[in-house]
PDB file of N, CA and C in Angstrom:
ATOM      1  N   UNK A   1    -164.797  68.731 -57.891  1.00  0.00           N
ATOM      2  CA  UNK A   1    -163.534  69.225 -57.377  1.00  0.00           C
ATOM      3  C   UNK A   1    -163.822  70.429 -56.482  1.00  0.00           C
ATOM      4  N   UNK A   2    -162.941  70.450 -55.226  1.00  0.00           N
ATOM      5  CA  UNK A   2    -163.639  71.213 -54.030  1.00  0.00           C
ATOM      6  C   UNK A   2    -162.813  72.564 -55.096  1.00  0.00           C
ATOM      7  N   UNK A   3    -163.488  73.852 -54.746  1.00  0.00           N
ATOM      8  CA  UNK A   3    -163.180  75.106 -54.524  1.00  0.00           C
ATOM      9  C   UNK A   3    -161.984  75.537 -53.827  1.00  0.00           C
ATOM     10  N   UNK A   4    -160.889  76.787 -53.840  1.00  0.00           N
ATOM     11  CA  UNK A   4    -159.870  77.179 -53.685  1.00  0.00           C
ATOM     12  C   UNK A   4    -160.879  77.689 -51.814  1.00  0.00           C
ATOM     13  N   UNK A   5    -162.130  77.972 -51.857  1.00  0.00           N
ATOM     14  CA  UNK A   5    -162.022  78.377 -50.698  1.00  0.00           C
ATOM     15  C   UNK A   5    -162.246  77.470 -49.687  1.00  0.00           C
ATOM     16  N   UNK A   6    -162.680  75.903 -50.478  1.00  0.00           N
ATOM     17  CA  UNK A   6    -163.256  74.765 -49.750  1.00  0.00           C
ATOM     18  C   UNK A   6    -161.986  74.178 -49.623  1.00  0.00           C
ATOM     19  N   UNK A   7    -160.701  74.074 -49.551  1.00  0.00           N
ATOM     20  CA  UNK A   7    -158.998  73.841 -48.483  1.00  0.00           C
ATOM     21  C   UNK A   7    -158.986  73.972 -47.581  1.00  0.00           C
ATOM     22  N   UNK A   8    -158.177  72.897 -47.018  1.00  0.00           N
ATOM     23  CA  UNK A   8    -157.489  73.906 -45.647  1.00  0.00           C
ATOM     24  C   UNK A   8    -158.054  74.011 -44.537  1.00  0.00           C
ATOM     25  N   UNK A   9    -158.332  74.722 -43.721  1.00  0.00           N
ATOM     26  CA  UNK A   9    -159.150  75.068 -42.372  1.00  0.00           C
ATOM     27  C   UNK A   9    -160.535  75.386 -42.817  1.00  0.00           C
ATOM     28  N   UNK A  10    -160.831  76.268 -43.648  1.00  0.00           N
ATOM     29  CA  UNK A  10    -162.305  76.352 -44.356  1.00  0.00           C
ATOM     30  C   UNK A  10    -162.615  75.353 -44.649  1.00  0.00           C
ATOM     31  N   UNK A  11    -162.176  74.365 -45.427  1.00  0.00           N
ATOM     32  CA  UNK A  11    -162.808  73.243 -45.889  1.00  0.00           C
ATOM     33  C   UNK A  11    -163.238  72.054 -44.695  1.00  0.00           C
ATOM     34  N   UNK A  12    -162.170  72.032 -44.015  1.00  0.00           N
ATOM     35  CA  UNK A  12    -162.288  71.403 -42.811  1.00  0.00           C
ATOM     36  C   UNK A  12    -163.483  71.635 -41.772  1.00  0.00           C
ATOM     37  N   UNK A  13    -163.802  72.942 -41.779  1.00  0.00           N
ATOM     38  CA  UNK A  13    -164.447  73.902 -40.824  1.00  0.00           C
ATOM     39  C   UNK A  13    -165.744  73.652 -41.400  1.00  0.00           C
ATOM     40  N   UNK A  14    -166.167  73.635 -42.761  1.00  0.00           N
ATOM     41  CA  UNK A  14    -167.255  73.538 -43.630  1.00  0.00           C
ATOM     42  C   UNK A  14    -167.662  72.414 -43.226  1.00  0.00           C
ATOM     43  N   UNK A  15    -166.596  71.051 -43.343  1.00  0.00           N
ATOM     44  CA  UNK A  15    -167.274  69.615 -43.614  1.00  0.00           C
ATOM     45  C   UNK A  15    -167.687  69.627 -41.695  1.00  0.00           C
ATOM     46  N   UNK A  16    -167.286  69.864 -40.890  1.00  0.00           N
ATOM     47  CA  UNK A  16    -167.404  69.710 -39.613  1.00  0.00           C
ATOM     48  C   UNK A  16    -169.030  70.411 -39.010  1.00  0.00           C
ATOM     49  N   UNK A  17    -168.616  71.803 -39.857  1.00  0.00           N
ATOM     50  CA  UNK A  17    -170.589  72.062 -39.547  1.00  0.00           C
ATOM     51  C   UNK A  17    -171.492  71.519 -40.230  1.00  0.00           C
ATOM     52  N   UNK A  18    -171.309  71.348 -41.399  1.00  0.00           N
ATOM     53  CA  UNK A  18    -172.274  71.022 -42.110  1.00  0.00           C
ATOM     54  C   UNK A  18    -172.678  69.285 -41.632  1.00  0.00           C
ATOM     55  N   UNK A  19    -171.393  68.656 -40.712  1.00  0.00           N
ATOM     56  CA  UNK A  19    -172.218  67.251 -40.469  1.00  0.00           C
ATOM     57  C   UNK A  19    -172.732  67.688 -39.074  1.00  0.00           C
ATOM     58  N   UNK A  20    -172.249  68.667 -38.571  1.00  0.00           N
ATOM     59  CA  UNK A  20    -172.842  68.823 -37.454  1.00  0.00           C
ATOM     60  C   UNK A  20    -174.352  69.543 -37.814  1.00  0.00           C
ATOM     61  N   UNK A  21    -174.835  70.304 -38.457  1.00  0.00           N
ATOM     62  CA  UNK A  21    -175.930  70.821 -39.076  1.00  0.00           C
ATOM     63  C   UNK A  21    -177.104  70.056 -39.431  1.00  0.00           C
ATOM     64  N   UNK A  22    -176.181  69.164 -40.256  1.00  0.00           N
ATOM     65  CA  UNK A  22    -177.051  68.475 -40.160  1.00  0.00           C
ATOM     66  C   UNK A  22    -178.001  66.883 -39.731  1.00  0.00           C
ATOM     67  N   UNK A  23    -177.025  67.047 -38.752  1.00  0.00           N
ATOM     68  CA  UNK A  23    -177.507  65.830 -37.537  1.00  0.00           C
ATOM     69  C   UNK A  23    -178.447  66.881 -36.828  1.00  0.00           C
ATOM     70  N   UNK A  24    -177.933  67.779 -36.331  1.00  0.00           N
ATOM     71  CA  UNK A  24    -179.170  68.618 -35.490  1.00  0.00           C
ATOM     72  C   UNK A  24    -180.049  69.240 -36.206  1.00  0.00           C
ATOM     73  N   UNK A  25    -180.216  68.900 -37.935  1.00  0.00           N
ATOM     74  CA  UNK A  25    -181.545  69.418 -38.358  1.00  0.00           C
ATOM     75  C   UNK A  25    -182.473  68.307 -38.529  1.00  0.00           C
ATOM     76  N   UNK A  26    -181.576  67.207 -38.943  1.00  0.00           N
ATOM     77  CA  UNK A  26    -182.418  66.095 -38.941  1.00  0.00           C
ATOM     78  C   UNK A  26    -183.081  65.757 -37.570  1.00  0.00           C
ATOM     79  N   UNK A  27    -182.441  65.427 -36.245  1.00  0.00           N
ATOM     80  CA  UNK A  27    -182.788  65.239 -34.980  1.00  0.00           C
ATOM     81  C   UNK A  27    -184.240  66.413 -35.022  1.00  0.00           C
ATOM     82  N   UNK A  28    -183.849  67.508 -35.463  1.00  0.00           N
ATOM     83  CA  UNK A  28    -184.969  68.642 -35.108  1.00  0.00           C
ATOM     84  C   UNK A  28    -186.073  68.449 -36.027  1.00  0.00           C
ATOM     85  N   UNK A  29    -186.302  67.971 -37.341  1.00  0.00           N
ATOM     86  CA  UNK A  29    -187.253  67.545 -37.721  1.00  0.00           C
ATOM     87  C   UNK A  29    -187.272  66.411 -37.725  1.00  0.00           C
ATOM     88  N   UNK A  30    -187.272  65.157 -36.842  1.00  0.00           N
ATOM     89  CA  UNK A  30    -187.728  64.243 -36.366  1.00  0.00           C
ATOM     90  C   UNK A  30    -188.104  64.400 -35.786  1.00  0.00           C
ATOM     91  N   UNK A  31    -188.396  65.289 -34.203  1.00  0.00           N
ATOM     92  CA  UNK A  31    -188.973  65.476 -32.974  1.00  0.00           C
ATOM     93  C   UNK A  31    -189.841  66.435 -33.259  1.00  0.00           C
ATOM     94  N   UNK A  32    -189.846  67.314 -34.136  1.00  0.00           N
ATOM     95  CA  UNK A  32    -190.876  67.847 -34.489  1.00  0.00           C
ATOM     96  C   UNK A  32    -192.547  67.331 -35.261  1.00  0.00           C
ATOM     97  N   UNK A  33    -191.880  66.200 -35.825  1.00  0.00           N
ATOM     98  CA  UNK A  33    -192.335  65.442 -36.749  1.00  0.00           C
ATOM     99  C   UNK A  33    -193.724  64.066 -35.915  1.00  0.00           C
ATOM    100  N   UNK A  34    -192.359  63.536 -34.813  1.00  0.00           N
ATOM    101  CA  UNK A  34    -192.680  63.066 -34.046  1.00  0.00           C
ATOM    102  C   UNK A  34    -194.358  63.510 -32.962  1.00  0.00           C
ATOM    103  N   UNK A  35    -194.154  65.441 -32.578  1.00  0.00           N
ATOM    104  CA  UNK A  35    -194.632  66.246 -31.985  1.00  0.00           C
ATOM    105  C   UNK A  35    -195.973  66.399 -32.367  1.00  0.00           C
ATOM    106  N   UNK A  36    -196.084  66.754 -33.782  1.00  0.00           N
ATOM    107  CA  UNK A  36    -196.871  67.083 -34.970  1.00  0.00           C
ATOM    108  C   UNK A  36    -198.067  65.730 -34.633  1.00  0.00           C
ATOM    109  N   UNK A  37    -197.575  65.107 -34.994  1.00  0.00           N
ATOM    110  CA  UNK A  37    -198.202  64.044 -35.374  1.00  0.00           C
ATOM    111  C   UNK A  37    -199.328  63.467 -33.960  1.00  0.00           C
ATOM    112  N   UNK A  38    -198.158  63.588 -33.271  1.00  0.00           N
ATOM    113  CA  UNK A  38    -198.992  63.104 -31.380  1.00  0.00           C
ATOM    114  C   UNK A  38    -199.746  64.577 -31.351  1.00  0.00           C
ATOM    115  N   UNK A  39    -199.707  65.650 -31.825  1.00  0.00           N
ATOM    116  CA  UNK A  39    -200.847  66.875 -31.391  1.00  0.00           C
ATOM    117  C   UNK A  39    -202.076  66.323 -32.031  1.00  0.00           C
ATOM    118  N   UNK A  40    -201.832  66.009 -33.470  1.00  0.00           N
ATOM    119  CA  UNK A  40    -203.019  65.150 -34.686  1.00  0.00           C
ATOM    120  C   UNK A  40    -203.881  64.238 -33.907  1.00  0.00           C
ATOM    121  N   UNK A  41    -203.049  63.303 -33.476  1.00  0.00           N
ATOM    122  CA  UNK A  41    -203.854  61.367 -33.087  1.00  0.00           C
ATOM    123  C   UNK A  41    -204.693  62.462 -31.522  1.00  0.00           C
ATOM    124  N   UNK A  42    -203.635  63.148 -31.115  1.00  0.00           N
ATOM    125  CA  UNK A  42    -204.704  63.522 -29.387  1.00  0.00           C
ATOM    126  C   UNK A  42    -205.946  64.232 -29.964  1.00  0.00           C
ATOM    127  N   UNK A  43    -205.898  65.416 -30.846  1.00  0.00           N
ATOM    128  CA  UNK A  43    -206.851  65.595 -31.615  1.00  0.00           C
ATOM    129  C   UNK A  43    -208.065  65.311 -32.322  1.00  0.00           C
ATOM    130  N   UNK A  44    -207.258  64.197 -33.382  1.00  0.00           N
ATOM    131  CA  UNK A  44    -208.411  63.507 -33.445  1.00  0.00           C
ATOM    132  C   UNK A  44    -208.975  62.439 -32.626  1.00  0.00           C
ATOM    133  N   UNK A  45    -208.169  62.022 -31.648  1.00  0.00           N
ATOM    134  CA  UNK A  45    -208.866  61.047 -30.301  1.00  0.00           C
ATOM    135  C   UNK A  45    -209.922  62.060 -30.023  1.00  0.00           C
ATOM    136  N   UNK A  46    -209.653  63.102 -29.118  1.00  0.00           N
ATOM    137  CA  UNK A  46    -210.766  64.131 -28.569  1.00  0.00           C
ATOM    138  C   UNK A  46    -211.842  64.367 -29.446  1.00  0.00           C
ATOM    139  N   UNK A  47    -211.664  64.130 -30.322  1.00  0.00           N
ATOM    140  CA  UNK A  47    -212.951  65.011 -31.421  1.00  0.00           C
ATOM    141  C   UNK A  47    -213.858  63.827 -31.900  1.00  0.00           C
ATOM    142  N   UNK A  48    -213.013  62.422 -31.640  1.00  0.00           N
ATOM    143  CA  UNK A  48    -213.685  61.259 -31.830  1.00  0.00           C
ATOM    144  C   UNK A  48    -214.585  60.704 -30.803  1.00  0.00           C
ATOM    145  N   UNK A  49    -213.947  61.162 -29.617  1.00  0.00           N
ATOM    146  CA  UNK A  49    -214.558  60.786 -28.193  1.00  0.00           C
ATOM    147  C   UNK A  49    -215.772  61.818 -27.768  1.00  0.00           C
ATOM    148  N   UNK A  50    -216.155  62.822 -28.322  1.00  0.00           N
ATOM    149  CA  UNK A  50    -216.743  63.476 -27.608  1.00  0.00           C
ATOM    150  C   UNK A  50    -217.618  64.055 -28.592  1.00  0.00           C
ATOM    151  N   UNK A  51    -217.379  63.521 -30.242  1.00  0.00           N
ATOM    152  CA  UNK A  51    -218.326  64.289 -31.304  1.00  0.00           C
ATOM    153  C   UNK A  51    -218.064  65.743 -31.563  1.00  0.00           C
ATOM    154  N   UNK A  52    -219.198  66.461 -31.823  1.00  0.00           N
ATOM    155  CA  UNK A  52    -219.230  67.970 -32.089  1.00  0.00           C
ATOM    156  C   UNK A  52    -218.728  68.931 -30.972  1.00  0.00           C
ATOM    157  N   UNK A  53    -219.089  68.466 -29.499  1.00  0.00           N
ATOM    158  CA  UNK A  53    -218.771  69.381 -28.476  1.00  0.00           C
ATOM    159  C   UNK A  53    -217.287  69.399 -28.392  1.00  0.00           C
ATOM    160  N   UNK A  54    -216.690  68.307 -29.004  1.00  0.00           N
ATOM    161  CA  UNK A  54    -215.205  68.393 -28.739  1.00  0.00           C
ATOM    162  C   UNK A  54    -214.614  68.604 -29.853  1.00  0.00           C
ATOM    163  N   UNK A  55    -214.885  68.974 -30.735  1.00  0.00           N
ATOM    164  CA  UNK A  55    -214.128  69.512 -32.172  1.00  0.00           C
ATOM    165  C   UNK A  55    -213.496  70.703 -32.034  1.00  0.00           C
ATOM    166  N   UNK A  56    -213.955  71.266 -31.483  1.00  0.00           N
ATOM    167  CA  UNK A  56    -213.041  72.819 -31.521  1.00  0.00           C
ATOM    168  C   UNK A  56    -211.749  72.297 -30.686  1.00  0.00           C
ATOM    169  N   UNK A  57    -212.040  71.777 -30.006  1.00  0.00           N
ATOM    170  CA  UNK A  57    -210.434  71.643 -28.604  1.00  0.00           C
ATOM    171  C   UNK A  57    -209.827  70.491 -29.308  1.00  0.00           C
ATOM    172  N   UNK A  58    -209.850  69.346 -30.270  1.00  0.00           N
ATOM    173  CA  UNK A  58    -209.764  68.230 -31.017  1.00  0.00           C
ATOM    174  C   UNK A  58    -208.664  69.499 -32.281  1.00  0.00           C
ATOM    175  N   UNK A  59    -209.879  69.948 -32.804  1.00  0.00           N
ATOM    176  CA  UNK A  59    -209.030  70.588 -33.980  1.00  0.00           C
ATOM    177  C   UNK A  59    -207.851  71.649 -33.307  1.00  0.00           C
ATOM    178  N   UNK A  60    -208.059  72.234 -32.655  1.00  0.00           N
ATOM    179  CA  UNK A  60    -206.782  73.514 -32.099  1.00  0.00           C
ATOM    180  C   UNK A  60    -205.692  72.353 -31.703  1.00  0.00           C
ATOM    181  N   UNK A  61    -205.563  71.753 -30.897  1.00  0.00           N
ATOM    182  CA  UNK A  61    -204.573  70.523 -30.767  1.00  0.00           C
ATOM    183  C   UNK A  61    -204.007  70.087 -31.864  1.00  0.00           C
ATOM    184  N   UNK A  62    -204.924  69.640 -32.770  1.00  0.00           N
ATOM    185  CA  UNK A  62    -204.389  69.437 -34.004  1.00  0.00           C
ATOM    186  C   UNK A  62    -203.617  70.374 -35.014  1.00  0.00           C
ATOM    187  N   UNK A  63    -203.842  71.783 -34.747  1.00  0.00           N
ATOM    188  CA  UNK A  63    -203.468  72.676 -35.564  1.00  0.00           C
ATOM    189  C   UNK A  63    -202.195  73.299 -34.718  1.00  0.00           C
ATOM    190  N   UNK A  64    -202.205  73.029 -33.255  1.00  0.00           N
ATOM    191  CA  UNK A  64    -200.895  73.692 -32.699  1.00  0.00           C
ATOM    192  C   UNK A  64    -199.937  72.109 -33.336  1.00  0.00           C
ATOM    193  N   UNK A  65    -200.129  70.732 -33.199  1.00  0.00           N
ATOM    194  CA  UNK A  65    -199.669  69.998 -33.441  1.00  0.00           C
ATOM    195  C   UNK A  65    -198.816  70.077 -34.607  1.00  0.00           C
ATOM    196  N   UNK A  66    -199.599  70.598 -36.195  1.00  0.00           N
ATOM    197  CA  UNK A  66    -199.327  70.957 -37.010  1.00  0.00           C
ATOM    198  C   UNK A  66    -198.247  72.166 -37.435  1.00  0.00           C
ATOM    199  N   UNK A  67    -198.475  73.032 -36.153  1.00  0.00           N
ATOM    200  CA  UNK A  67    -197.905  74.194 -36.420  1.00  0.00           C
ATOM    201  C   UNK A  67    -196.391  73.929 -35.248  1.00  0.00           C
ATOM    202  N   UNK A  68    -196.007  73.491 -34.370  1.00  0.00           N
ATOM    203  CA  UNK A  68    -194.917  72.694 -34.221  1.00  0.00           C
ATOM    204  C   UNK A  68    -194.253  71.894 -35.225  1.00  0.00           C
ATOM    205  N   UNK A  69    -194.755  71.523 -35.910  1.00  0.00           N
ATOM    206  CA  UNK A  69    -193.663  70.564 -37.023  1.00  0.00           C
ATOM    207  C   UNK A  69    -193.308  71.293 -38.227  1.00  0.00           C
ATOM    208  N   UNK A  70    -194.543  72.004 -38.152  1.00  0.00           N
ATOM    209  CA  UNK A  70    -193.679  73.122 -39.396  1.00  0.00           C
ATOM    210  C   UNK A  70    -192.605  74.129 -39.257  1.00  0.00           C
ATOM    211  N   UNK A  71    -192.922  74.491 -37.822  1.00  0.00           N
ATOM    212  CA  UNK A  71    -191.745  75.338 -36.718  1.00  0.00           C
ATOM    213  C   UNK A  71    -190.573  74.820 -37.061  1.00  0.00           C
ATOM    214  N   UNK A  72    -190.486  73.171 -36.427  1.00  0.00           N
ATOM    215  CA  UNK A  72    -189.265  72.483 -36.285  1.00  0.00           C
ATOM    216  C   UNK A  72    -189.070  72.446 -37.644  1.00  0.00           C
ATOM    217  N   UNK A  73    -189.696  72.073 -38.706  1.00  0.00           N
ATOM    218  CA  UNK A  73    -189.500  71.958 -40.232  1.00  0.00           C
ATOM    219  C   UNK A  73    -188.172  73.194 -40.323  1.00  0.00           C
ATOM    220  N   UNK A  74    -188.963  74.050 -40.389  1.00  0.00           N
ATOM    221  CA  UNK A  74    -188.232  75.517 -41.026  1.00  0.00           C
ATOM    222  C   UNK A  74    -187.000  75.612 -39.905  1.00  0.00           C
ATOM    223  N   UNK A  75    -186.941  75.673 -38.577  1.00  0.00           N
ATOM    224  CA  UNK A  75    -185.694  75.619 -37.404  1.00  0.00           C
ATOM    225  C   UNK A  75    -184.517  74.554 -38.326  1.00  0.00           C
ATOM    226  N   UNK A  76    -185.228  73.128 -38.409  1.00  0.00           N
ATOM    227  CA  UNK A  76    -184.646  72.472 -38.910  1.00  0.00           C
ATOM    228  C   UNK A  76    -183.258  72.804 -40.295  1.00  0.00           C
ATOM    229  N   UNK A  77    -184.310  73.317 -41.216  1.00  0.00           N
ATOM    230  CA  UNK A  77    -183.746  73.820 -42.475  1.00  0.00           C
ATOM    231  C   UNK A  77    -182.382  75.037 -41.848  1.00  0.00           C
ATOM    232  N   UNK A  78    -183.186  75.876 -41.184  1.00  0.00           N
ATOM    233  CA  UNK A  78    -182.161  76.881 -41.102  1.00  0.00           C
ATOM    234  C   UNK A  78    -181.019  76.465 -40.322  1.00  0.00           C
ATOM    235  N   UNK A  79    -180.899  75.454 -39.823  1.00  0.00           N
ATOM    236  CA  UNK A  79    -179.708  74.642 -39.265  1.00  0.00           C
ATOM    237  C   UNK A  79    -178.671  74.040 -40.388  1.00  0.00           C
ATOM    238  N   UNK A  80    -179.689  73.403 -41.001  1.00  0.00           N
ATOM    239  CA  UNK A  80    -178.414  72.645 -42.191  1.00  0.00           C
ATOM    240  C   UNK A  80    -178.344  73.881 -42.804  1.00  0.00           C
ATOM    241  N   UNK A  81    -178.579  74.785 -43.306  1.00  0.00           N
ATOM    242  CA  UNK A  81    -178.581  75.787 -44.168  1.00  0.00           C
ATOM    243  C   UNK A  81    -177.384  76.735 -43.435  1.00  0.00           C
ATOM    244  N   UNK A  82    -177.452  76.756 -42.010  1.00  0.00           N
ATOM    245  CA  UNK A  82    -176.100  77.406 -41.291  1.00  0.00           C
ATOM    246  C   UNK A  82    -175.052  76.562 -41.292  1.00  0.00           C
ATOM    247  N   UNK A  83    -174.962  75.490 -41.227  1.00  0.00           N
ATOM    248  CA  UNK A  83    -173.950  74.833 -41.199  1.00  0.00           C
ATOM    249  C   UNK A  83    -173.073  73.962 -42.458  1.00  0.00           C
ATOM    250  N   UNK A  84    -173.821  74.462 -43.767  1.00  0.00           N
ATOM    251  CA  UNK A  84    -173.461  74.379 -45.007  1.00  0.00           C
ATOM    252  C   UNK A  84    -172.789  75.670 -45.592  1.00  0.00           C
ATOM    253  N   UNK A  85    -173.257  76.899 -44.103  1.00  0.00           N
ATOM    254  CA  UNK A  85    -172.691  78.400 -44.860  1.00  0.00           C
ATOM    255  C   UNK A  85    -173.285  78.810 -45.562  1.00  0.00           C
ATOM    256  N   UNK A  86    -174.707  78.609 -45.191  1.00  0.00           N
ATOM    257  CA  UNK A  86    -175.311  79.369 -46.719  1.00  0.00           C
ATOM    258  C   UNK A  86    -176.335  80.534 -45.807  1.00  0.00           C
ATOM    259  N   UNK A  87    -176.968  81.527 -46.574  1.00  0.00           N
ATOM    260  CA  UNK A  87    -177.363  82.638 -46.231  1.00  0.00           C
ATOM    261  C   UNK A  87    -178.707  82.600 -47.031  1.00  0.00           C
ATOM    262  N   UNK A  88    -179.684  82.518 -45.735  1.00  0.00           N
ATOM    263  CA  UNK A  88    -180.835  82.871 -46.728  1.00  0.00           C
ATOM    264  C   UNK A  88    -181.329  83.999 -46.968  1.00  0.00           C
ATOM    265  N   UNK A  89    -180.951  85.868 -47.002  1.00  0.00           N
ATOM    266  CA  UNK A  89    -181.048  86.404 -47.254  1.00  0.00           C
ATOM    267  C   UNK A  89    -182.199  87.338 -46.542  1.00  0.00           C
ATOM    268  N   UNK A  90    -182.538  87.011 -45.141  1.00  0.00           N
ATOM    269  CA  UNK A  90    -183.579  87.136 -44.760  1.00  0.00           C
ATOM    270  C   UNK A  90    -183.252  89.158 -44.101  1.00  0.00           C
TER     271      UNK A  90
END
């Protein structure tokens, strides 16, 4: 049973961000996800193609790859997390 503050225009206002929240958190960790993953495969392509001389430029690809999806991960979250109204206390 909704809450006395979840009525009305609030309640309305709530259900409207929160689907909007979270379509654009999901969209945002999908493309991040998406991102992540293509930094990985170019990565490990390079590091496969070229052995030891190409591991360092193989792995950094891979690790910015990595570090984009965790970006979008957390962007992601703090989207549904705004649009549910919630406060993470930061």
């Amino acid at each position: 049973m909704p809450s006395s503050q979840d009525s009305g225009v609030t309640g309305a206002a709530k259900f409207v961000t929160s689907t909007l929240g979270n379509t654009v958190g999901g969209v945002s960790r999908t493309v991040g996800g998406v991102t992540g993953a293509a930094g990985r495969g170019i990565g490990d392509t390079i590091t496969g193609a070229t052995g030891s001389a190409g591991k360092p430029v193989g792995d950094a690809l891979g690790n910015i790859g990595s570090g984009v999806e965790d970006g979008a991960r957390k962007v992601a979250q703090g989207v549904e997390d705004a649009g549910q109204w919630k406060s993470r206390g930061w």
